[in-house]
C-alpha atoms as a PDB file:
ATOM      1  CA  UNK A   1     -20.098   4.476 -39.003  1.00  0.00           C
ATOM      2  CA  UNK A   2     -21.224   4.386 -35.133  1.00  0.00           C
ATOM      3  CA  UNK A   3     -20.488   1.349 -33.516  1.00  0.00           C
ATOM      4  CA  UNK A   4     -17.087  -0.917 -33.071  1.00  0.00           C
ATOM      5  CA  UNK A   5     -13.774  -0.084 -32.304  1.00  0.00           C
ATOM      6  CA  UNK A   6     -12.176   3.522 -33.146  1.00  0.00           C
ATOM      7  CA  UNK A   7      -9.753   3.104 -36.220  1.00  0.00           C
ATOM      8  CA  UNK A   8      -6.354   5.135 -36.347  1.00  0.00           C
ATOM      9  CA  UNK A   9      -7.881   7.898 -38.659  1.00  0.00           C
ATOM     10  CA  UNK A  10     -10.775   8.591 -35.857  1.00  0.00           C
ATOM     11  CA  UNK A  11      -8.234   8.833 -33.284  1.00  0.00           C
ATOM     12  CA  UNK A  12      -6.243  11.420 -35.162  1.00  0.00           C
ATOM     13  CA  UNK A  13      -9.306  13.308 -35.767  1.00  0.00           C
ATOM     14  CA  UNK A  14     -10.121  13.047 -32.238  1.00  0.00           C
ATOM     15  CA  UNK A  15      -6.778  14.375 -31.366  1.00  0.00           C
ATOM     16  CA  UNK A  16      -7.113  17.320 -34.085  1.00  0.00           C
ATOM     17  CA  UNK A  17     -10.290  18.013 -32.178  1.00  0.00           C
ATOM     18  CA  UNK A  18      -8.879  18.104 -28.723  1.00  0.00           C
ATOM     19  CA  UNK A  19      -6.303  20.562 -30.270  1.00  0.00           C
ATOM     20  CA  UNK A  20      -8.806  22.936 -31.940  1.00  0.00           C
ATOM     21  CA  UNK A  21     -10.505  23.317 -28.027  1.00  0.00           C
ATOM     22  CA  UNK A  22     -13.503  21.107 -29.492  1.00  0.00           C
ATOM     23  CA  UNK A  23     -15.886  19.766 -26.815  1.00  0.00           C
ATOM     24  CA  UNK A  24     -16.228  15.751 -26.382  1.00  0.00           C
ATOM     25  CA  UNK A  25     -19.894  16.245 -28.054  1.00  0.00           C
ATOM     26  CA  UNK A  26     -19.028  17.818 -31.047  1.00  0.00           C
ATOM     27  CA  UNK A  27     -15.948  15.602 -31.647  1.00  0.00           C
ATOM     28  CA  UNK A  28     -18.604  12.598 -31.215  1.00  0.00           C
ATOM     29  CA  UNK A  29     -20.874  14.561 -33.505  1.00  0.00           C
ATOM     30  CA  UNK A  30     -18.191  14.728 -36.668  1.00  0.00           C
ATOM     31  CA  UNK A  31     -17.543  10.796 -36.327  1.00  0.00           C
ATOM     32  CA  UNK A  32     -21.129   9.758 -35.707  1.00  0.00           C
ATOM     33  CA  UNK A  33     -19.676   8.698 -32.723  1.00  0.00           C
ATOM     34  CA  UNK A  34     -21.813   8.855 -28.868  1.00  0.00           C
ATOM     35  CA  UNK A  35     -20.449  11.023 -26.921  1.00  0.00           C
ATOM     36  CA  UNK A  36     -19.501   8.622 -24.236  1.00  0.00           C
ATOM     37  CA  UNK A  37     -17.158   6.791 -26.655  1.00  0.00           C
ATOM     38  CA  UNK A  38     -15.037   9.688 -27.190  1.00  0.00           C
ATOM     39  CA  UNK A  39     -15.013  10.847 -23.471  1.00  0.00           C
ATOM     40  CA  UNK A  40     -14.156   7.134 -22.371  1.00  0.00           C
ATOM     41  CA  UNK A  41     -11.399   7.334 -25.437  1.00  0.00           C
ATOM     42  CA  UNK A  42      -9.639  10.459 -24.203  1.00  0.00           C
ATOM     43  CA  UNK A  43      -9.763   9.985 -20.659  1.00  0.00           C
ATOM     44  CA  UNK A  44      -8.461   6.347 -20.342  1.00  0.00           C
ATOM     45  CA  UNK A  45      -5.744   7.714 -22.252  1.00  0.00           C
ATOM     46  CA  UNK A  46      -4.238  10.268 -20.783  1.00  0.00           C
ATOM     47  CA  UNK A  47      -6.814  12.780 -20.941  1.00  0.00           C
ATOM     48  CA  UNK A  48      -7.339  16.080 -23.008  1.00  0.00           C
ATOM     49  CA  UNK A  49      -4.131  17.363 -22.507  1.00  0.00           C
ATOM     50  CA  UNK A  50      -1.776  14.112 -23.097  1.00  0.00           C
ATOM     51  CA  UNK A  51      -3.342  12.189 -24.966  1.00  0.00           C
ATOM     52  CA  UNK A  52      -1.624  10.564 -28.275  1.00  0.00           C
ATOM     53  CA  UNK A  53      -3.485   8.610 -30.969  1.00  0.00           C
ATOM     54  CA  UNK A  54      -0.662   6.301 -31.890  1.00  0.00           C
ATOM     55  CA  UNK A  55      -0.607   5.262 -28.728  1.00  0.00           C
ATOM     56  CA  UNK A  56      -3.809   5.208 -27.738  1.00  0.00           C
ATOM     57  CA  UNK A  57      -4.136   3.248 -30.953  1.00  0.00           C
ATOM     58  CA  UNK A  58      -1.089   0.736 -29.512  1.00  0.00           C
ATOM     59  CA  UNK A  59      -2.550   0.331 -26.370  1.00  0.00           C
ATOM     60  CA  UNK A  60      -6.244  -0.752 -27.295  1.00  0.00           C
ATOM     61  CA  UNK A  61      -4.578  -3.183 -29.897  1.00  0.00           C
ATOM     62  CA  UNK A  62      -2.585  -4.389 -26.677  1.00  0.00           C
ATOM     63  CA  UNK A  63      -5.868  -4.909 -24.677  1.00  0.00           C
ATOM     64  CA  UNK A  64      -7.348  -7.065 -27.525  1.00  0.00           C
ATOM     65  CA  UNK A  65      -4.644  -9.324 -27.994  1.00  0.00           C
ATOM     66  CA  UNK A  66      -4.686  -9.933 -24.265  1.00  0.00           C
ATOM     67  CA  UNK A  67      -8.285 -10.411 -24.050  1.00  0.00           C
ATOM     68  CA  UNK A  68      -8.013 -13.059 -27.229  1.00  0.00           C
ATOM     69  CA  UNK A  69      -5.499 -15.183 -26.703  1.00  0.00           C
ATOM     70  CA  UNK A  70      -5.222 -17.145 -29.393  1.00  0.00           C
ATOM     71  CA  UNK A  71      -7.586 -14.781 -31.532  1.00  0.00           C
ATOM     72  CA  UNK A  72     -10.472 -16.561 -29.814  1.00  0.00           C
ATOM     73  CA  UNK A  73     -13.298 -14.509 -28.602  1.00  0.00           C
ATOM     74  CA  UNK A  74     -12.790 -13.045 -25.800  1.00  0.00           C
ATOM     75  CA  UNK A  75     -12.988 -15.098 -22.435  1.00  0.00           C
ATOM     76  CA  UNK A  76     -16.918 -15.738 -23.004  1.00  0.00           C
ATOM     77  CA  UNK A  77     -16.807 -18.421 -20.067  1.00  0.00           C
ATOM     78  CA  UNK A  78     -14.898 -16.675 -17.582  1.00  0.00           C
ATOM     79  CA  UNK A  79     -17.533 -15.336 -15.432  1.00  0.00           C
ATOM     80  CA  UNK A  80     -19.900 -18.032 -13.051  1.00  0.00           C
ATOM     81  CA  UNK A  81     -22.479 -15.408 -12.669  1.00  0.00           C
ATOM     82  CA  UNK A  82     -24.037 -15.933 -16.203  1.00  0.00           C
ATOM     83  CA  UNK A  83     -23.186 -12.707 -17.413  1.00  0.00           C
ATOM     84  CA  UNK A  84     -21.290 -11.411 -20.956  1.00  0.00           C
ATOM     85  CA  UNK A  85     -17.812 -11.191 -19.601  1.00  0.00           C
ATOM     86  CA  UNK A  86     -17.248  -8.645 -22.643  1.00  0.00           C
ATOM     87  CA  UNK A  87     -20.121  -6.500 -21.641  1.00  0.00           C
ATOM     88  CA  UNK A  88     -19.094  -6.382 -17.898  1.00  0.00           C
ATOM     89  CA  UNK A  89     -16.021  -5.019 -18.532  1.00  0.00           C
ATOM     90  CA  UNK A  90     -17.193  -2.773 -21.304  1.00  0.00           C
ATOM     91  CA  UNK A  91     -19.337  -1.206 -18.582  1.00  0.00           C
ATOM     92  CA  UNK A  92     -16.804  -1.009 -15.549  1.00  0.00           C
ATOM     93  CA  UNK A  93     -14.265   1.033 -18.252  1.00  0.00           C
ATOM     94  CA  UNK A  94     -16.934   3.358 -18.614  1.00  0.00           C
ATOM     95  CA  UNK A  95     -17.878   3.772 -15.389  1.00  0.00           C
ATOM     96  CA  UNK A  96     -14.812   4.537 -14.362  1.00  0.00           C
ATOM     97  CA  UNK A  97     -14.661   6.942 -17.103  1.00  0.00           C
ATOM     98  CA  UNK A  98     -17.125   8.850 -15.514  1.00  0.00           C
ATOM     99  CA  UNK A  99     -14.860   8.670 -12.207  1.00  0.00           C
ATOM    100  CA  UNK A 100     -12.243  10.095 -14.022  1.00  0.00           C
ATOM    101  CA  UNK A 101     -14.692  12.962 -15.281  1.00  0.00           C
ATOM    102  CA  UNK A 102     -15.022  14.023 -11.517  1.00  0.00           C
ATOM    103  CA  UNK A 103     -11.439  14.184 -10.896  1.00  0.00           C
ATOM    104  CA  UNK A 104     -10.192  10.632  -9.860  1.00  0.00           C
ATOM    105  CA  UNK A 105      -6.749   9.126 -11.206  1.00  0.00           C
ATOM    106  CA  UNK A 106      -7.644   6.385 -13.985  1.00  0.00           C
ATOM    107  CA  UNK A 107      -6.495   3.400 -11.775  1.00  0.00           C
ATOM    108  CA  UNK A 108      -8.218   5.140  -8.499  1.00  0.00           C
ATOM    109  CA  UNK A 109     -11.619   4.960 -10.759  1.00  0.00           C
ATOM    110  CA  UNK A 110     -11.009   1.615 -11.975  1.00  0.00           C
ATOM    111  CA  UNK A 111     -10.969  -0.194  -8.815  1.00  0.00           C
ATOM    112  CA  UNK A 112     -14.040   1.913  -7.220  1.00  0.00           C
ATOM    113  CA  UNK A 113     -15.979   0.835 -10.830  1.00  0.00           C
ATOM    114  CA  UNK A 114     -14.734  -2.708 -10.309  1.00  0.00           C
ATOM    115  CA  UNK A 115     -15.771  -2.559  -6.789  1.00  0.00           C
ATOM    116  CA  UNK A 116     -19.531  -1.240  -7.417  1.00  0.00           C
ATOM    117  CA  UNK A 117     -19.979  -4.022 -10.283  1.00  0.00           C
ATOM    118  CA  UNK A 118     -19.697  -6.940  -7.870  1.00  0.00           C
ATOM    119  CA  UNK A 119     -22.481  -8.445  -6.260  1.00  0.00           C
ATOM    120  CA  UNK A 120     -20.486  -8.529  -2.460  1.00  0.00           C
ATOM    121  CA  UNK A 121     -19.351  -4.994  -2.725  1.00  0.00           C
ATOM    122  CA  UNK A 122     -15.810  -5.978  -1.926  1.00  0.00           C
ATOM    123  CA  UNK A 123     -13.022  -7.764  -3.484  1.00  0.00           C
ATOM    124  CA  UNK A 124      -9.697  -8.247  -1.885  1.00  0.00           C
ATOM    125  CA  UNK A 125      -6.302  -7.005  -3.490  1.00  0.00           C
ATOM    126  CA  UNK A 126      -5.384  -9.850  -5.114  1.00  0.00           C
ATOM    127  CA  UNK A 127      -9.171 -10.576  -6.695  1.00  0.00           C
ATOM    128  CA  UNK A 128      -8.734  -6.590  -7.676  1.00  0.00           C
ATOM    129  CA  UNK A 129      -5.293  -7.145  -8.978  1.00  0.00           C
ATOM    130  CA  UNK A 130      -6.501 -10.591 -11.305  1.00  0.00           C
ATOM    131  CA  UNK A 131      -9.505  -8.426 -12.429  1.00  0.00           C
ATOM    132  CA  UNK A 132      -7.904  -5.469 -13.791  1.00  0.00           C
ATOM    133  CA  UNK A 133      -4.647  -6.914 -14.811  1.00  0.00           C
ATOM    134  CA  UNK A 134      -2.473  -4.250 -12.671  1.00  0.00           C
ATOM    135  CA  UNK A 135       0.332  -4.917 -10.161  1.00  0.00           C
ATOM    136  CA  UNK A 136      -0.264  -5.231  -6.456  1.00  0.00           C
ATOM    137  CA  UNK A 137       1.418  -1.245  -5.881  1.00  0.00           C
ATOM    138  CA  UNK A 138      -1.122  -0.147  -8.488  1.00  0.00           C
ATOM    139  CA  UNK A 139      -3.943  -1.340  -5.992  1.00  0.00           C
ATOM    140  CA  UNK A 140      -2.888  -0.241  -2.750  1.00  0.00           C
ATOM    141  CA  UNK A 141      -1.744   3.332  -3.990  1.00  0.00           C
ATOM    142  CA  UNK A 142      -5.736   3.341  -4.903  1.00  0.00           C
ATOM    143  CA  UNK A 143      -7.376   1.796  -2.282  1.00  0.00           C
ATOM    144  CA  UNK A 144      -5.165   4.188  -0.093  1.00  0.00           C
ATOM    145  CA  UNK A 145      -6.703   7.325  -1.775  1.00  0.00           C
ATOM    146  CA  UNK A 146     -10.091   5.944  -2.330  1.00  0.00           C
ATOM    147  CA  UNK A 147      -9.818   5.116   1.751  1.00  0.00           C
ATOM    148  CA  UNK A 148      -8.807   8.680   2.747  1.00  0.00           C
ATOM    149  CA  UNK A 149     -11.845   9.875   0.868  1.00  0.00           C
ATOM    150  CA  UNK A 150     -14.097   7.489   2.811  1.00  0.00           C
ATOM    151  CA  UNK A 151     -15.260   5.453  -0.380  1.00  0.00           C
ATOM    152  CA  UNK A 152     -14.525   2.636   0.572  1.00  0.00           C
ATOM    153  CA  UNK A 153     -13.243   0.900   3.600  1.00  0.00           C
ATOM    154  CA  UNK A 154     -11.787  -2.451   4.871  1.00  0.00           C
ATOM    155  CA  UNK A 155     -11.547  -5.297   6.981  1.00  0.00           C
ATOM    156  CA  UNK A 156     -10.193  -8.786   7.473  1.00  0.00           C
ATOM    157  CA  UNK A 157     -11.895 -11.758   6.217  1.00  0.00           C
ATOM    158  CA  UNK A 158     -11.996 -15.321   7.417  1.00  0.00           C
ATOM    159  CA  UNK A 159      -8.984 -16.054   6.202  1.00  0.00           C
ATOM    160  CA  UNK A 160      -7.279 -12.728   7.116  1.00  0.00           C
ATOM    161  CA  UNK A 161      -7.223 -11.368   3.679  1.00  0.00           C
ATOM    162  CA  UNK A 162      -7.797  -7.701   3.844  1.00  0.00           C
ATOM    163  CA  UNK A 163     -10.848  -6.718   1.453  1.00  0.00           C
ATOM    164  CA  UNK A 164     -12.170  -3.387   0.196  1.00  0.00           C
ATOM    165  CA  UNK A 165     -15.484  -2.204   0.269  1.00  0.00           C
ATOM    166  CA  UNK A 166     -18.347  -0.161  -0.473  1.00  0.00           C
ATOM    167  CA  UNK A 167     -21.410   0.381   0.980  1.00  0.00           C
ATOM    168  CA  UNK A 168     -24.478   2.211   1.777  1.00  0.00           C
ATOM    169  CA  UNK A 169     -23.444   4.166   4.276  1.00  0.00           C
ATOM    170  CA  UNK A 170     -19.763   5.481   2.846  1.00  0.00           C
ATOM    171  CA  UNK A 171     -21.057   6.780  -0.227  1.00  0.00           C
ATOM    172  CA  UNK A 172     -23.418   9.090   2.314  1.00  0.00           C
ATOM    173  CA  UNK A 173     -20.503   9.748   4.496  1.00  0.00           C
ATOM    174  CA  UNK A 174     -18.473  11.188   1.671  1.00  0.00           C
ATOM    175  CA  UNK A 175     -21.049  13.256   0.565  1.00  0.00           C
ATOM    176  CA  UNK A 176     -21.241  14.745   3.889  1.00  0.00           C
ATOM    177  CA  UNK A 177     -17.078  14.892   4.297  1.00  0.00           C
ATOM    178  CA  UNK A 178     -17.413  16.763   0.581  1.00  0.00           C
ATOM    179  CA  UNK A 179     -19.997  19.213   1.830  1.00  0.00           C
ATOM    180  CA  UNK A 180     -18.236  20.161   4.989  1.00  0.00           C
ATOM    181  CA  UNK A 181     -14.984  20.613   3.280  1.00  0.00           C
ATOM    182  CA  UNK A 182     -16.732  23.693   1.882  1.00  0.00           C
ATOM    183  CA  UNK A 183     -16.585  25.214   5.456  1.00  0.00           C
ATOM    184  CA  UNK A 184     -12.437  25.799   4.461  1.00  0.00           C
ATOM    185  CA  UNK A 185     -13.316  27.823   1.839  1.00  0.00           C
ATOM    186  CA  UNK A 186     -15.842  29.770   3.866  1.00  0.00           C
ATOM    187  CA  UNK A 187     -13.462  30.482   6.827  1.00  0.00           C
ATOM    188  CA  UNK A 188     -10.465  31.403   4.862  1.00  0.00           C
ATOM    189  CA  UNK A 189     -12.819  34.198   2.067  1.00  0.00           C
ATOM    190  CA  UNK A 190     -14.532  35.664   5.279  1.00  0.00           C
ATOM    191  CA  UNK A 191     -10.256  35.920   6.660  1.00  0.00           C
ATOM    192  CA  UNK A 192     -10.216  37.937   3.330  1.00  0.00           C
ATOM    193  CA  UNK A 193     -12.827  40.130   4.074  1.00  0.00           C
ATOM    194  CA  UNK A 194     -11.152  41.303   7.306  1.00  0.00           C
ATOM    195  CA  UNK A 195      -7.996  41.891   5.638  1.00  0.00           C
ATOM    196  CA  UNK A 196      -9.363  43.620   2.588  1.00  0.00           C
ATOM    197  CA  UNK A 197     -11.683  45.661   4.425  1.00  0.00           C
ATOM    198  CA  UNK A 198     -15.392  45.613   4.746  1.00  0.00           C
ATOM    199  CA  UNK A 199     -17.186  47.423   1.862  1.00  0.00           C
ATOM    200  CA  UNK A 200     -14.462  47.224  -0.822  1.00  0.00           C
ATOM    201  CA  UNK A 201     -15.460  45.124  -4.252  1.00  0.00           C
ATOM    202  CA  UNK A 202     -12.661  42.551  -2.958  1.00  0.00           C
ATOM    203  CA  UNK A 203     -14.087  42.007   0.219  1.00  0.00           C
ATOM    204  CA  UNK A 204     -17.519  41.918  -1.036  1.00  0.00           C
ATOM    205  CA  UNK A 205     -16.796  39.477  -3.593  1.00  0.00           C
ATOM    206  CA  UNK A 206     -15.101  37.285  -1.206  1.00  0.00           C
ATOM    207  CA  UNK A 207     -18.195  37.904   1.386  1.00  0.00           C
ATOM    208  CA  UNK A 208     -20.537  36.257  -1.764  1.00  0.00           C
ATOM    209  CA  UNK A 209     -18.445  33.196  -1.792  1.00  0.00           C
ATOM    210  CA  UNK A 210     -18.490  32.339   1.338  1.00  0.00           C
ATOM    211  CA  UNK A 211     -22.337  33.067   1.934  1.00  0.00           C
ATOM    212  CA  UNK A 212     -22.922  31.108  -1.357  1.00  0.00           C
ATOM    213  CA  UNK A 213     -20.809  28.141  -0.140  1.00  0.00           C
ATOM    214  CA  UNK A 214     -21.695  28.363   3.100  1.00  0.00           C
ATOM    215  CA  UNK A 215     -25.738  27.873   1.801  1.00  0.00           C
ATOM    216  CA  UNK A 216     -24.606  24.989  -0.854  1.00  0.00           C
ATOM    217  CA  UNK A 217     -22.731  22.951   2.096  1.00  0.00           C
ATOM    218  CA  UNK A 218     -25.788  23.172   4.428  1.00  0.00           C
ATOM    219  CA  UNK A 219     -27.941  22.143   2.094  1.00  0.00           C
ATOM    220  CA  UNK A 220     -26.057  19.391   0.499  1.00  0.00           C
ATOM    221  CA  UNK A 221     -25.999  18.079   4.457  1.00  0.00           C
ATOM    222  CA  UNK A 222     -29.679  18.610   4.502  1.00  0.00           C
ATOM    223  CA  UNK A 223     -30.608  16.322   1.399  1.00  0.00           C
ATOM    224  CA  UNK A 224     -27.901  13.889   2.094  1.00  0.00           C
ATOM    225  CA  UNK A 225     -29.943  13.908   5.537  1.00  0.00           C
ATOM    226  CA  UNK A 226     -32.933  13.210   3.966  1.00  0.00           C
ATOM    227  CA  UNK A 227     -32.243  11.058   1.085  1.00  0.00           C
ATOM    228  CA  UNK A 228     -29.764   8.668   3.682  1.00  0.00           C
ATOM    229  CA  UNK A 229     -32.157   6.310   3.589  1.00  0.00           C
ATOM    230  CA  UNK A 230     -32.965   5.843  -0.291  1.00  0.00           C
ATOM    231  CA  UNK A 231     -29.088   4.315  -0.181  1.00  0.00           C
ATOM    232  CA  UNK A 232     -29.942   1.602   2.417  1.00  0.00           C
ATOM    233  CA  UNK A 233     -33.281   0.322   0.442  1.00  0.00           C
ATOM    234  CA  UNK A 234     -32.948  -2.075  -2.357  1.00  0.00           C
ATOM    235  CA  UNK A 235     -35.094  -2.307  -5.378  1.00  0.00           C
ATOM    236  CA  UNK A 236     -38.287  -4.649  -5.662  1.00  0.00           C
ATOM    237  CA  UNK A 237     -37.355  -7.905  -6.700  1.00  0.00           C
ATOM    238  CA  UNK A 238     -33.959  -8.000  -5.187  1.00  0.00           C
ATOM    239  CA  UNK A 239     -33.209 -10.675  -2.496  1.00  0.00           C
ATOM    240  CA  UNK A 240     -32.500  -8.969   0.507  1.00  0.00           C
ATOM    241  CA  UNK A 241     -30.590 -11.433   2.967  1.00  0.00           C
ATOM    242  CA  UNK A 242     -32.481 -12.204   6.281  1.00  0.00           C
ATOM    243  CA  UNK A 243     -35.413 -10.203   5.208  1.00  0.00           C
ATOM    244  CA  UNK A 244     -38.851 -11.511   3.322  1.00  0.00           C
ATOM    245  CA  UNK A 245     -39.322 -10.814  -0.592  1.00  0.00           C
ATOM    246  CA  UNK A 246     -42.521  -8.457   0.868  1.00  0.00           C
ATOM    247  CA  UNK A 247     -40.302  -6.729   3.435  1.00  0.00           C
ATOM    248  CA  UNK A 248     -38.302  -5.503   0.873  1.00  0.00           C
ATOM    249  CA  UNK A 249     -40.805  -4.759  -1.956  1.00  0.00           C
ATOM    250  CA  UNK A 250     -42.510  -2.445   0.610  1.00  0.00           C
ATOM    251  CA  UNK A 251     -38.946   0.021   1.165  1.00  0.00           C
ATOM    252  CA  UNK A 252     -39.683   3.380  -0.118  1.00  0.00           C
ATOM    253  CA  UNK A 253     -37.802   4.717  -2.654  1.00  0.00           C
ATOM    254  CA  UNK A 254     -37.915   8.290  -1.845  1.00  0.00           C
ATOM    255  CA  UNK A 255     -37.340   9.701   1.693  1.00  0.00           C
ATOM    256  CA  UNK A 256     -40.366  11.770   1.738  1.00  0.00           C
ATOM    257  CA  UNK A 257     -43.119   8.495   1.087  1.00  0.00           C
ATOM    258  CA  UNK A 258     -41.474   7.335   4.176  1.00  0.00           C
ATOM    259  CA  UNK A 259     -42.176  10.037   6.466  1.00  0.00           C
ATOM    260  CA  UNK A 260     -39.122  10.785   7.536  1.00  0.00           C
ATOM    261  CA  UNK A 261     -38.169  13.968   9.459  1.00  0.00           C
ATOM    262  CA  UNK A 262     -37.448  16.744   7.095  1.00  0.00           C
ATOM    263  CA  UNK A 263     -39.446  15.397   4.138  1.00  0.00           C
ATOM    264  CA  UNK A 264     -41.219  17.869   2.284  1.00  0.00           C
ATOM    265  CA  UNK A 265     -44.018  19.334   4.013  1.00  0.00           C
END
């Protein structure tokens, strides 16, 4: 039956499934499960390769008894921001699942979900540390990784707590340190070419990578160029601070109804 928590048996048939080379839809589709549930199952435990039911089993029966102390429901009054505490963190665990999807350790993923789901933008390592229940070298091994990838950044407060942040502006930066990565791989497969030799199928295959990837990193550039400024508006009916209600209602939301440069023609 879809909906609640996984039982043991759906675990182990999960597990069967990850054995038999199954994809995460069609073990979803056997339980009348969503897809998502089994993806968020396997990855935040171990992923496809390691993961266990009995103790995947353990360790969700872990997290509930720590979220319901007492057997109470679970922290309903925790948050001042008038939103389901439950719900919140049901949604930052699959967020970061979908982190985790694009090749980010579990923790790393946690902390940029957690990040993204406040308000601010930025929490410092303690506030990071209290929200995910992890020690303080859990945080800054990922705030170290998520910093070298330009993610997210940080700075001193007013009390000279470091805090960690994202913005705007990095997410568009790492795009744009992504796409020019690609100009490695072009260098080094057009290396290959010389030392194959021009004209021979290993040379020319190498030649097609590093036209195709030298096309897909301009490009991504190019849009990232173009869309930059989609990532700076905000939505209608958000408060922007310093700025009028109208001011921000009339932001576009696509580059091109702005009439930016390199909009479509």
């Amino acid at each position: 039956m879809p909906g609640g928590r996984l039982t043991q048996q759906e675990r182990q048939q999960i597990a069967l499934g990850l054995g038999d080379g199954l994809a995460y839809a069609e073990i979803a589709r056997r339980l009348d499960r969503p897809t998502s549930t089994v993806t968020r199952e396997v990855m935040r435990n171990g992923g496809p390769t390691a993961y266990r039911p009995d103790l995947a089993h353990r360790a969700t029966e872990g997290r509930a008894r720590r979220r319901r102390p007492g057997g109470g429901d679970a922290q309903p009054a925790a948050r001042g921001d008038g939103r389901d505490a439950a719900a919140v963190r049901d949604y930052e665990e699959a967020f970061a699942t979908v982190f985790m999807q694009g090749g980010l350790p579990r923790m790393t993923a946690r902390v940029l979900a957690a990040l993204y789901a406040t308000d601010a933008g930025s929490l410092s390592a303690g506030e990071l540390g209290e929200r995910l229940q992890v020690s303080a070298g859990s945080i800054s091994k990922a705030v170290a990784f998520l910093e070298s990838q330009s993610l997210i950044r940080r700075e001193r407060d007013d009390r000279r707590r470091e805090r960690y942040i994202v913005d705007d502006e990095l997410w568009y930066q790492s795009m744009v340190a992504s796409a020019k990565a690609n100009e490695q791989m072009v260098e080094i497969a057009r290396q290959g070419v010389a030392v194959l030799g021009a004209g021979t199928p290993a040379a020319a295959r190498l030649e097609n990578v590093a036209r195709f990837m030298d096309f897909v990193g301009e490009e991504i550039v190019r849009a990232a160029e173009q869309a930059r400024e989609i990532l700076l508006s905000k939505p209608v009916g958000v408060a922007v601070e310093g700025s009028e209600g109208a001011d921000a209602a009339e932001r576009p939301d696509r580059p091109e109804e702005s009439g930016s440069a390199g909009g479509r023609g």
